[in-house]
Protein backbone atom coordinates (compact mmCIF):
# COMPACT_ATOMS: atom_id res chain seq x y z
CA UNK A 1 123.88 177.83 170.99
CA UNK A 2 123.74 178.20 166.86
CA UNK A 3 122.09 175.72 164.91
CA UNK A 4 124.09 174.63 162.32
CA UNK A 5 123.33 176.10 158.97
CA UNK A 6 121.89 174.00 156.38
CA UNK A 7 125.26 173.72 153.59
CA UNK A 8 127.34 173.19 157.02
CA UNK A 9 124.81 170.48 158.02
CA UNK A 10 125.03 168.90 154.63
CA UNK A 11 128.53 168.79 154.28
CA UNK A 12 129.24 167.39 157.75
CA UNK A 13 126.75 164.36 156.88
CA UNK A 14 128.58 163.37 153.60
CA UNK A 15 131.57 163.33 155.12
CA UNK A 16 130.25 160.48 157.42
CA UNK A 17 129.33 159.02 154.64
CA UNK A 18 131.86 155.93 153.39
CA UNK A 19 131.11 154.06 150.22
CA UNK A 20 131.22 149.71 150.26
CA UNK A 21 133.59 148.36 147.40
CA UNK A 22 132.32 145.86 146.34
CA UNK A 23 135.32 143.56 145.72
CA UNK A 24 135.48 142.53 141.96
CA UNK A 25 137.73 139.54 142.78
CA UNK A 26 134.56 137.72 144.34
CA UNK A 27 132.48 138.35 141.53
CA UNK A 28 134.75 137.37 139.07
CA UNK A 29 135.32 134.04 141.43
CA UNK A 30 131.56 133.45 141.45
CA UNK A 31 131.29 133.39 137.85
CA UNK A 32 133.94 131.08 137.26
CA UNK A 33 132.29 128.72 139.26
CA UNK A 34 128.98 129.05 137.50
CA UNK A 35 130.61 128.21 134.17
CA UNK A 36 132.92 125.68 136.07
CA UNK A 37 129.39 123.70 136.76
CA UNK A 38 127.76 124.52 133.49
CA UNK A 39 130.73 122.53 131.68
CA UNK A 40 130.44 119.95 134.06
CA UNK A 41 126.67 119.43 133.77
CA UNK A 42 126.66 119.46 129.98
CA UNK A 43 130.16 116.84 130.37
CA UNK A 44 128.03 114.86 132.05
CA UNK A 45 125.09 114.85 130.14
CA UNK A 46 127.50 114.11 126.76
CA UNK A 47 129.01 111.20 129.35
CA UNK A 48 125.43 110.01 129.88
CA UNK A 49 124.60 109.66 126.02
CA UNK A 50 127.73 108.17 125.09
CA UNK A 51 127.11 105.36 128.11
CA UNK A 52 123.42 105.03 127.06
CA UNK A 53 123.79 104.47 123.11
CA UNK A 54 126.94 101.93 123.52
CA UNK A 55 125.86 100.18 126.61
CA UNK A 56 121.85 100.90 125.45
CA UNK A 57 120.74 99.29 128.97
CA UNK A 58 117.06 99.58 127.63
CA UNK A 59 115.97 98.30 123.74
CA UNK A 60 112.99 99.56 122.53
CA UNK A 61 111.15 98.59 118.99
CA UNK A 62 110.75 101.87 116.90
CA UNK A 63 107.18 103.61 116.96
CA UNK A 64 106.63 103.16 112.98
CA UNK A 65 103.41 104.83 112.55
CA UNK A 66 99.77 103.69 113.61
CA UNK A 67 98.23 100.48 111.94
CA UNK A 68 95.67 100.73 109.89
CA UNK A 69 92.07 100.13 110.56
CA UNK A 70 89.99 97.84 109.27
CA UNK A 71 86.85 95.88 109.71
CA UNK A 72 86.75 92.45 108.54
CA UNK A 73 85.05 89.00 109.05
CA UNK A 74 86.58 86.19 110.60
CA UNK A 75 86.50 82.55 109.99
CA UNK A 76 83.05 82.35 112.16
CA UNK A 77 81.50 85.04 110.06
CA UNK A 78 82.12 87.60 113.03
CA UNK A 79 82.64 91.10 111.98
CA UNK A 80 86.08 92.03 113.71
CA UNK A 81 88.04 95.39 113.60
CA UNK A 82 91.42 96.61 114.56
CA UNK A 83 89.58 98.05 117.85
CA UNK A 84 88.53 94.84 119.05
CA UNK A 85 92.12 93.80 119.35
CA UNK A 86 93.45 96.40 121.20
CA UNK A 87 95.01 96.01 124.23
CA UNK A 88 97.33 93.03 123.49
CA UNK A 89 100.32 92.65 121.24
CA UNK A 90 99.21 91.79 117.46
CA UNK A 91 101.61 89.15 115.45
CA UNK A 92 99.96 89.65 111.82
CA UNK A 93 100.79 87.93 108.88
CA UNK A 94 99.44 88.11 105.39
CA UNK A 95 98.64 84.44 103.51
CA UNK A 96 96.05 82.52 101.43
CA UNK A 97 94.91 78.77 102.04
CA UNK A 98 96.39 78.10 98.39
CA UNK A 99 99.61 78.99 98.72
CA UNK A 100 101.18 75.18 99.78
CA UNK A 101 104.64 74.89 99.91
CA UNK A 102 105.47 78.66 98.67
CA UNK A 103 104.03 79.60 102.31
CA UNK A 104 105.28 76.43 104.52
CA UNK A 105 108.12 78.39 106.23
CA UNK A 106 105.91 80.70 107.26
CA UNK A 107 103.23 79.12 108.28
CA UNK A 108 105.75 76.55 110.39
CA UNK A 109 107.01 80.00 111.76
CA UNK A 110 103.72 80.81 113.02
CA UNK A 111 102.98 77.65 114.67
CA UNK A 112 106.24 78.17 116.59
CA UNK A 113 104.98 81.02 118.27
CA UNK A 114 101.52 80.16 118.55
CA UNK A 115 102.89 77.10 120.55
CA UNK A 116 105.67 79.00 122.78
CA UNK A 117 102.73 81.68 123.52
CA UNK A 118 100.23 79.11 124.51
CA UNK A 119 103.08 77.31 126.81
CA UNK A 120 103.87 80.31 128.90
CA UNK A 121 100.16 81.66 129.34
CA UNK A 122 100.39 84.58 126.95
CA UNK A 123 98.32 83.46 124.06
CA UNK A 124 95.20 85.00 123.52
CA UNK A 125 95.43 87.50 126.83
CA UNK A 126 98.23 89.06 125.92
CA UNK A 127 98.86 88.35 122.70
CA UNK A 128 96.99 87.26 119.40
CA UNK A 129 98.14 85.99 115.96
CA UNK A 130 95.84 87.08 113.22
CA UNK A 131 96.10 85.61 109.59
CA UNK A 132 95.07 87.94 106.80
CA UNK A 133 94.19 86.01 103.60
CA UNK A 134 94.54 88.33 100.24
CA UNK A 135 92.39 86.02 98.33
CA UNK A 136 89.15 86.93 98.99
CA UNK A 137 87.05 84.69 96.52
CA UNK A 138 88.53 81.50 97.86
CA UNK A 139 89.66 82.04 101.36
CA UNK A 140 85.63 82.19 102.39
CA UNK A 141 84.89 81.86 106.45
CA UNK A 142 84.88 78.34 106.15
CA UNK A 143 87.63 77.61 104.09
CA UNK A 144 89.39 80.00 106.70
CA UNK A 145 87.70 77.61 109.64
CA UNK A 146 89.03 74.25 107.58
CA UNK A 147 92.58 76.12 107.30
CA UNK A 148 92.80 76.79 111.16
CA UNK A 149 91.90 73.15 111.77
CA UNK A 150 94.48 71.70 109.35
CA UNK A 151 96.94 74.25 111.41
CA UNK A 152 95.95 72.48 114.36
CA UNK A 153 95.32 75.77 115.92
CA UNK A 154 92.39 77.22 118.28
CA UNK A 155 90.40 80.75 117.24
CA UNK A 156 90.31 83.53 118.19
CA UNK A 157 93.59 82.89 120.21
CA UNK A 158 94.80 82.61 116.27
CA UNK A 159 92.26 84.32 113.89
CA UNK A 160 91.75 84.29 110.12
CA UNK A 161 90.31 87.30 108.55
CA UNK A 162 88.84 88.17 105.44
CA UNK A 163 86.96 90.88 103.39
CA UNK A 164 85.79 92.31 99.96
CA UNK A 165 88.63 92.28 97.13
CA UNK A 166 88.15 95.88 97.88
CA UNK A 167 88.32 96.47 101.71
CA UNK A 168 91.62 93.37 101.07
CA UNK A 169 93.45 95.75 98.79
CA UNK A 170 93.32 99.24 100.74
CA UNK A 171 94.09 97.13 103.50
CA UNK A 172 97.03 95.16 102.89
CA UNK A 173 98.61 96.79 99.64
CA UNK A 174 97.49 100.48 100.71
CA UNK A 175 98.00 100.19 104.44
CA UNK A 176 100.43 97.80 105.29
CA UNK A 177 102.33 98.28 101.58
CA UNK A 178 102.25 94.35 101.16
CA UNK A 179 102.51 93.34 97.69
CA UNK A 180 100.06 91.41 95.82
CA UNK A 181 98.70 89.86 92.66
CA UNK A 182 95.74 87.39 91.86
CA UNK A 183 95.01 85.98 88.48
CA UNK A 184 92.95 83.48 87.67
CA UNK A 185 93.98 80.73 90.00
CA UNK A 186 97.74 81.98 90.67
CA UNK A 187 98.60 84.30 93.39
CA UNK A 188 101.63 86.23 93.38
CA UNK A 189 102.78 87.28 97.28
CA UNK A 190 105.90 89.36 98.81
CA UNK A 191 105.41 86.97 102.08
CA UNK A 192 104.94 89.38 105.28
CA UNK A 193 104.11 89.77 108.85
CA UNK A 194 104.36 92.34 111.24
CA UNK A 195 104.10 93.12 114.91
CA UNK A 196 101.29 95.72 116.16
CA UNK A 197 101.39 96.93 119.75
CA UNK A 198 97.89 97.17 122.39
CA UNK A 199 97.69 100.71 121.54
CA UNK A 200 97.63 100.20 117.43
CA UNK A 201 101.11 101.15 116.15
CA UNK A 202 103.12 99.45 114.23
CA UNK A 203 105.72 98.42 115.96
CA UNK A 204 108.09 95.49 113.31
CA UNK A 205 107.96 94.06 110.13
CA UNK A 206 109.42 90.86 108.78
CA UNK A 207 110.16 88.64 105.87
CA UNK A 208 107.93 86.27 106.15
CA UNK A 209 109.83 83.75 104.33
CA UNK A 210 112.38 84.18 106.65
CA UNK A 211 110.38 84.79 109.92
CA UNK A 212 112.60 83.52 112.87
CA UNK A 213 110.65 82.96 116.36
CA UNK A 214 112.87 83.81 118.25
CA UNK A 215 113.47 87.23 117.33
CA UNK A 216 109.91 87.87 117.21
CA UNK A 217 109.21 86.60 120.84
CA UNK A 218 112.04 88.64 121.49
CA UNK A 219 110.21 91.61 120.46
CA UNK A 220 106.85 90.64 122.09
CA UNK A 221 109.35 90.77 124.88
CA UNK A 222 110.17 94.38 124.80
CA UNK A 223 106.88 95.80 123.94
CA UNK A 224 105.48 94.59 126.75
CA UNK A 225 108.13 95.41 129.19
CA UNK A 226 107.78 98.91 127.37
CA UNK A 227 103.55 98.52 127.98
CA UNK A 228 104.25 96.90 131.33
CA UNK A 229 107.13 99.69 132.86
CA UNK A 230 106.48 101.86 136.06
CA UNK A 231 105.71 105.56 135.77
CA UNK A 232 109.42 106.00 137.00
CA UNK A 233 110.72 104.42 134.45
CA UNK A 234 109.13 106.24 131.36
CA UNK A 235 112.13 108.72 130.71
CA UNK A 236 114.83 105.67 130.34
CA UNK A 237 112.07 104.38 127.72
CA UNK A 238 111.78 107.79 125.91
CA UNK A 239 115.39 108.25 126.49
CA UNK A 240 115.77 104.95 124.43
CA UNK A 241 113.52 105.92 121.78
CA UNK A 242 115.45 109.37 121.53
CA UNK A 243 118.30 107.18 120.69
CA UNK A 244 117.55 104.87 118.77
CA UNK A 245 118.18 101.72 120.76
CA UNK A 246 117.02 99.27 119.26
CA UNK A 247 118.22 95.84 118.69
CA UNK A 248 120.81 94.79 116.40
């Protein structure tokens, strides 16, 4: 017997050799249905963001930007600071005991909510109203203690705050951009209020001329539902934010 040579060995192997085609028409299949399911997610998605803005099946009040701080006394003569209201929804409005009739549709406004929150439980442990006088050489703790009685309201569930001229002015003109002027015994006020949320952002503003209850006990509505929402249901919130649903 004769071993076969090496080249004869060699040769005989690649000729048992066959090559695999790999057949192009599946690949090209499989890649069409990649980009068939890429449309369709991103049709979808453009589906889902059309339904969401026009139907908007959550509302969310805008994250304006954080309040600011302060530290102030209140119509005991208790130092209180934005901290020590955290946690529950803030209605805020800016006043002075002088103002009479120029302020009586506000402060009627006020009372309105003060009385639909105490009705339904909410007032005080889940929300406050807080009264910032500008007039800080009349509005003293207990002129502010006389005012809440004429209100016919209970503190702290409703609490009057004042300060320095000083710590007054970075407050409300600086931080919450609420204009102001005092001379002599006229005061000069763009009437406002705003709505702060338990975490310390700013959350509304409103004329408070014009302040209607009902929208703002609408919006105490949503920021707490917002507060109040399950882990689960975070992204619809965020999704809402992302576009801009927020009431009309």
């Amino acid at each position: 017997m004769h071993a076969p040579s090496p080249r004869t060995g060699a040769a005989s192997l690649q000729g048992s050799v066959h090559p695999v085609a790999v057949p192009r028409r599946t690949s090209a299949a499989w890649i069409k249905w990649v980009l068939y399911g890429v449309a369709a997610f991103f049709a979808a998605l453009v589906v889902l963001v059309l339904w969401f803005v026009i139907a908007r099946p959550v509302q969310v009040l805008p994250r304006i930007e954080p309040a600011p701080a302060f530290m102030l006394t209140d119509q005991d003569g208790r130092w209180v600071s934005d901290t020590d209201l955290r946690g529950r929804v803030l209605i805020i409005n800016f006043a002075h005991t002088r103002c009479g009739e120029r302020c009586a549709a506000m402060e009627r406004s006020m009372r309105a909510i003060y009385d639909t929150l105490r009705a339904d439980g909410r007032l005080g442990t889940q929300v406050r109203l807080v009264t910032i006088t500008v007039d800080a050489q009349s509005d003293t703790p207990p002129v502010l203690r006389a005012y809440a009685v004429r209100l016919g309201v209970e503190t702290p569930e409703w609490t009057f705050l004042t300060g320095s001229d000083r710590e007054l002015k970075q407050l409300i003109g600086g931080g919450y951009g609420v204009y102001y002027r005092i001379e002599g015994s006229d005061v000069e006020l763009d009437q406002r209020a705003v709505l702060v949320d338990g975490t310390g952002l700013l959350r509304a503003e409103y004329n408070g001329a014009r302040l209607d209850p009902a929208i703002v006990m609408r919006d105490i509505g949503l920021v707490e539902q917002e507060a109040n929402s399950s882990q689960a249901a975070r992204p619809i919130y965020e999704m809402a934010h992302l576009f801009v649903c927020y009431p009309r």
